[in-house]
N, C-alpha and C. Protein backbone atom coordinates (compact mmCIF):
# COMPACT_ATOMS: atom_id res chain seq x y z
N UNK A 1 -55.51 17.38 33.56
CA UNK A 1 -56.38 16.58 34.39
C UNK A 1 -55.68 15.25 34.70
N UNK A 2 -55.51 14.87 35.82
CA UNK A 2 -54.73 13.95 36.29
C UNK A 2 -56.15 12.24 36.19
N UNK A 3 -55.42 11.45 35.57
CA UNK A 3 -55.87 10.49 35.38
C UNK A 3 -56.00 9.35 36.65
N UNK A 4 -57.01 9.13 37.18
CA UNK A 4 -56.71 8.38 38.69
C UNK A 4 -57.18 7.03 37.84
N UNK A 5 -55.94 6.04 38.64
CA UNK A 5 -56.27 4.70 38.25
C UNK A 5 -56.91 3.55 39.52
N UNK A 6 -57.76 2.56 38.94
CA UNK A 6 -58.30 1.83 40.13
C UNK A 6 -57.57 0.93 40.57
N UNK A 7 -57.66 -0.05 41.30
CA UNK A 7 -57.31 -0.76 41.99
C UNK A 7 -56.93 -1.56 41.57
N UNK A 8 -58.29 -2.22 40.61
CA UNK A 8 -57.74 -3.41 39.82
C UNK A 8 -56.72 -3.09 38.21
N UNK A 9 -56.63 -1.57 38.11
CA UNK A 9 -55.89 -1.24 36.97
C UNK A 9 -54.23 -1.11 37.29
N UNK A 10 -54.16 -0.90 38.89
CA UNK A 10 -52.87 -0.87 39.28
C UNK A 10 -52.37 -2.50 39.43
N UNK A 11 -53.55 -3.40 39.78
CA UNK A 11 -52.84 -5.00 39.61
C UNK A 11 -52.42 -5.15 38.57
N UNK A 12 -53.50 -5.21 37.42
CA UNK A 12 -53.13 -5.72 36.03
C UNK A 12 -51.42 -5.49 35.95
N UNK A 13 -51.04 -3.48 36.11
CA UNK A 13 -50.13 -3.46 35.78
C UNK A 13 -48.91 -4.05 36.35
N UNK A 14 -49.05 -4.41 37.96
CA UNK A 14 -47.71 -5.16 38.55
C UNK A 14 -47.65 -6.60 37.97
N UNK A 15 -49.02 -7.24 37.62
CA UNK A 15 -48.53 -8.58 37.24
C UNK A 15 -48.58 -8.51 36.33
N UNK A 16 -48.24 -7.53 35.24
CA UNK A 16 -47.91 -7.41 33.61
C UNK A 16 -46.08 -7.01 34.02
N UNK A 17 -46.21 -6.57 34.96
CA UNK A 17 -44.37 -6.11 34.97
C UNK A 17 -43.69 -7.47 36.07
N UNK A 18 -44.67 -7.77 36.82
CA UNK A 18 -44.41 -9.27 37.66
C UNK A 18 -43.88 -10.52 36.35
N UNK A 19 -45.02 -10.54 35.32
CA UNK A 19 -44.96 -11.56 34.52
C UNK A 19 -43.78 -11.10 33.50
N UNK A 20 -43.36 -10.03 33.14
CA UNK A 20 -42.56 -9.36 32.52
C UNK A 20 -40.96 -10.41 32.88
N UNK A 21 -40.63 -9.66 34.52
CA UNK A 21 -39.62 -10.34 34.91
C UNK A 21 -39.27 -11.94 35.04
N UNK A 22 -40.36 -12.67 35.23
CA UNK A 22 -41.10 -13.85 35.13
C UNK A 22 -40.17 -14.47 34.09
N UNK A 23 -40.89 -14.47 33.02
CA UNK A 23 -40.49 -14.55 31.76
C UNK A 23 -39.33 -14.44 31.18
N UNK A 24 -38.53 -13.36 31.68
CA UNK A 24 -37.20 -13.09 31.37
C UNK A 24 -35.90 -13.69 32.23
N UNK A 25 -36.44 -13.97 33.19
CA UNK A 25 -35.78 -15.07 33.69
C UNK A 25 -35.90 -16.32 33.31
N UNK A 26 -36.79 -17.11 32.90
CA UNK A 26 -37.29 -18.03 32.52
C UNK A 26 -36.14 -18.22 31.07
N UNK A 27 -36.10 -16.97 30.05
CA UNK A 27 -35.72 -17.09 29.52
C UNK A 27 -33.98 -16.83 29.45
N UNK A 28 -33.57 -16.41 30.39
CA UNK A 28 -32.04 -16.82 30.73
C UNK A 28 -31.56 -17.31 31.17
N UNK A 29 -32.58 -18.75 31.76
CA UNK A 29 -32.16 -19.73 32.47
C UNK A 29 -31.70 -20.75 30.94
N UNK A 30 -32.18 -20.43 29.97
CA UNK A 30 -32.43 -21.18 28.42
C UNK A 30 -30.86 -20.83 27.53
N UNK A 31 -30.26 -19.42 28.07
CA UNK A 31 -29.00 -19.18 27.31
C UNK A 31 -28.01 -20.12 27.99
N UNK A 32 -27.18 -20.43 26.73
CA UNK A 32 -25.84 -21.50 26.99
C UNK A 32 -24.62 -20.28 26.54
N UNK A 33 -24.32 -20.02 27.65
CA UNK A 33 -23.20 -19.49 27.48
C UNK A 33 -22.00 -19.84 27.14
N UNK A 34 -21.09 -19.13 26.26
CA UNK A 34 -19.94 -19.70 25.45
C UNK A 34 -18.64 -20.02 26.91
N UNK A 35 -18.13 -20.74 26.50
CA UNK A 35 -16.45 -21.25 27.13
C UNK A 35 -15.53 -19.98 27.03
N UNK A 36 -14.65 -19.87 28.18
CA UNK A 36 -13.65 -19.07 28.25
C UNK A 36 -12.78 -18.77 26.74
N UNK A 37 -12.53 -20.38 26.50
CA UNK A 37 -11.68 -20.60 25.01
C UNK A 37 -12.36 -20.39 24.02
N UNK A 38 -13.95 -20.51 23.62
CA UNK A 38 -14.23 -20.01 22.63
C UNK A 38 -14.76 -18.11 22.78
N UNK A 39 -14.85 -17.86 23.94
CA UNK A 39 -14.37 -15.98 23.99
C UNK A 39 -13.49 -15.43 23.15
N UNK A 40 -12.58 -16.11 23.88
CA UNK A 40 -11.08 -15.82 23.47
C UNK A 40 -10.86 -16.25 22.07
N UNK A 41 -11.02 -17.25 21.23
CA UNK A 41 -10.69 -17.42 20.13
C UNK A 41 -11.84 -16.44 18.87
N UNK A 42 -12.85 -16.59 19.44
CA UNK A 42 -14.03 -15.34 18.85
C UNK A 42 -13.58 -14.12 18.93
N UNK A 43 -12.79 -13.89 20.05
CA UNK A 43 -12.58 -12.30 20.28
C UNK A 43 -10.94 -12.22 18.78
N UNK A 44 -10.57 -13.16 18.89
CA UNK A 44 -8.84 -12.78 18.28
C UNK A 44 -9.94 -13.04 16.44
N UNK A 45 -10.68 -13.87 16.62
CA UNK A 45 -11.26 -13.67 15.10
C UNK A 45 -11.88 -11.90 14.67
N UNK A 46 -12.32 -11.60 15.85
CA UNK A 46 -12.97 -10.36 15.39
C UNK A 46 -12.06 -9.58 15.42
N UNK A 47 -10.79 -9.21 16.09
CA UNK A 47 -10.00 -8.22 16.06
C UNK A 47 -9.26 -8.79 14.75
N UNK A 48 -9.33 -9.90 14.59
CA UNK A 48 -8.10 -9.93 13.26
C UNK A 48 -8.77 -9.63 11.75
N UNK A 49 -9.78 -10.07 11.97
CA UNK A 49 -10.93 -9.37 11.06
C UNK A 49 -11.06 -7.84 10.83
N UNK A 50 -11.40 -7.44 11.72
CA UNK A 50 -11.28 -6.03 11.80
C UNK A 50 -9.98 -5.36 11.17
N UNK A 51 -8.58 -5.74 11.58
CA UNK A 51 -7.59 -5.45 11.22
C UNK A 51 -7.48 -5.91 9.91
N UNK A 52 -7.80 -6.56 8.89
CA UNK A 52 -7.77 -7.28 7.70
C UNK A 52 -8.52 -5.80 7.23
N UNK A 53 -9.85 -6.00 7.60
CA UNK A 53 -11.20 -4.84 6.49
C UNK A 53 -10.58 -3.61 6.64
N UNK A 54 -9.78 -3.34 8.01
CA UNK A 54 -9.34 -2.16 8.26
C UNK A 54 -7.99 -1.63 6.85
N UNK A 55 -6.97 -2.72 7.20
CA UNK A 55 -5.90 -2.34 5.88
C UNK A 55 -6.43 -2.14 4.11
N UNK A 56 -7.48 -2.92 4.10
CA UNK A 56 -8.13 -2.72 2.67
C UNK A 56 -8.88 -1.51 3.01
N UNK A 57 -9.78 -1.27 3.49
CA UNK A 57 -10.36 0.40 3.61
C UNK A 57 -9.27 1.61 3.32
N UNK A 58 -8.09 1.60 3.80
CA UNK A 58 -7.01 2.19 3.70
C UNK A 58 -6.42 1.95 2.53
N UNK A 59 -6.11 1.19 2.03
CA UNK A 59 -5.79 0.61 0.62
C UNK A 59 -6.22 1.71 -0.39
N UNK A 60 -7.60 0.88 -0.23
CA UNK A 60 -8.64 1.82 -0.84
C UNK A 60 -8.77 3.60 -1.05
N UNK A 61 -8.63 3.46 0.05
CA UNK A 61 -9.05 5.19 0.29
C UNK A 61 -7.29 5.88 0.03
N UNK A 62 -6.17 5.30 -0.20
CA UNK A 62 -5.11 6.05 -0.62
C UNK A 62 -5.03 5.70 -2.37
N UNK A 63 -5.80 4.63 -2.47
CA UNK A 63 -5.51 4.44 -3.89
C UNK A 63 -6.70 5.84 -4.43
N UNK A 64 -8.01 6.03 -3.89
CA UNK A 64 -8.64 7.07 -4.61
C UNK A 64 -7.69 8.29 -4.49
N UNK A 65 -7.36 8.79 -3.02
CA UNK A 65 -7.04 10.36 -3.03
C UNK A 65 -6.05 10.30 -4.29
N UNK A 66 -5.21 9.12 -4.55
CA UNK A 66 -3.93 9.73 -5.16
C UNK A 66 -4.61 9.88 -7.01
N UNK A 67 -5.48 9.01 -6.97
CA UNK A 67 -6.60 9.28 -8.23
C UNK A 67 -6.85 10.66 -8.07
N UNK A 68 -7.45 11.21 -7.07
CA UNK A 68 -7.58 12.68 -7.43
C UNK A 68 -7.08 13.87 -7.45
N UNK A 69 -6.08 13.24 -6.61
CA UNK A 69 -4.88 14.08 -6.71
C UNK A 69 -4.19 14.26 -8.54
N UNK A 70 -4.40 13.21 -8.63
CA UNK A 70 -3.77 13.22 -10.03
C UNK A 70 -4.87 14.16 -10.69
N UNK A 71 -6.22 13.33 -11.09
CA UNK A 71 -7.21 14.60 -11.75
C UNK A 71 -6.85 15.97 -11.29
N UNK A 72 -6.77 16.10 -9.86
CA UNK A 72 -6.49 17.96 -9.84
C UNK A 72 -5.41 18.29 -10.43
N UNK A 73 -4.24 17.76 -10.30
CA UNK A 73 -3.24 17.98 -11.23
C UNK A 73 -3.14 18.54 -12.65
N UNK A 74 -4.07 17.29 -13.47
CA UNK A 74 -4.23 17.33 -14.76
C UNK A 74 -5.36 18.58 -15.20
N UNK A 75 -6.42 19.19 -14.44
CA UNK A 75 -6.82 19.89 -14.66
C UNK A 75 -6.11 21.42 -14.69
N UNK A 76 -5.17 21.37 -13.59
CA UNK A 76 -4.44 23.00 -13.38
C UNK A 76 -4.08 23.03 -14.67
């Protein structure tokens, strides 16, 4: 059964999606966007970061296999 909506139920909803956009503009007129140079110096922090957690994960994960490598060993 198809639900018919009235007139005044189809306003509500444009100025609930009117006030929607409203609002969200309103509120990106409020963001301060960062400087070219702090992009760029944020971006070389996160990749060098990344590359740091990255070599210890690896670290890590060759120091276990060779741990179990050894246990399988010692068990044969």
């Amino acid at each position: 059964m198809a639900v018919v909506k009235t007139d005044k139920e189809k306003d509500q909803n444009e100025n609930a999606l009117v006030r929607t956009f409203r609002e969200v503009r309103s509120e990106m007129k409020k963001v301060v966007w960062p400087t070219r140079e702090e992009t760029v110096r944020l971006t070389v922090v996160v990749v060098a970061l990344s590359a740091v957690i990255s070599v210890v994960l690896f670290a890590a994960d060759s120091l276990f296999q060779l741990m179990i490598i050894g246990l399988q060993n010692a068990v044969k």
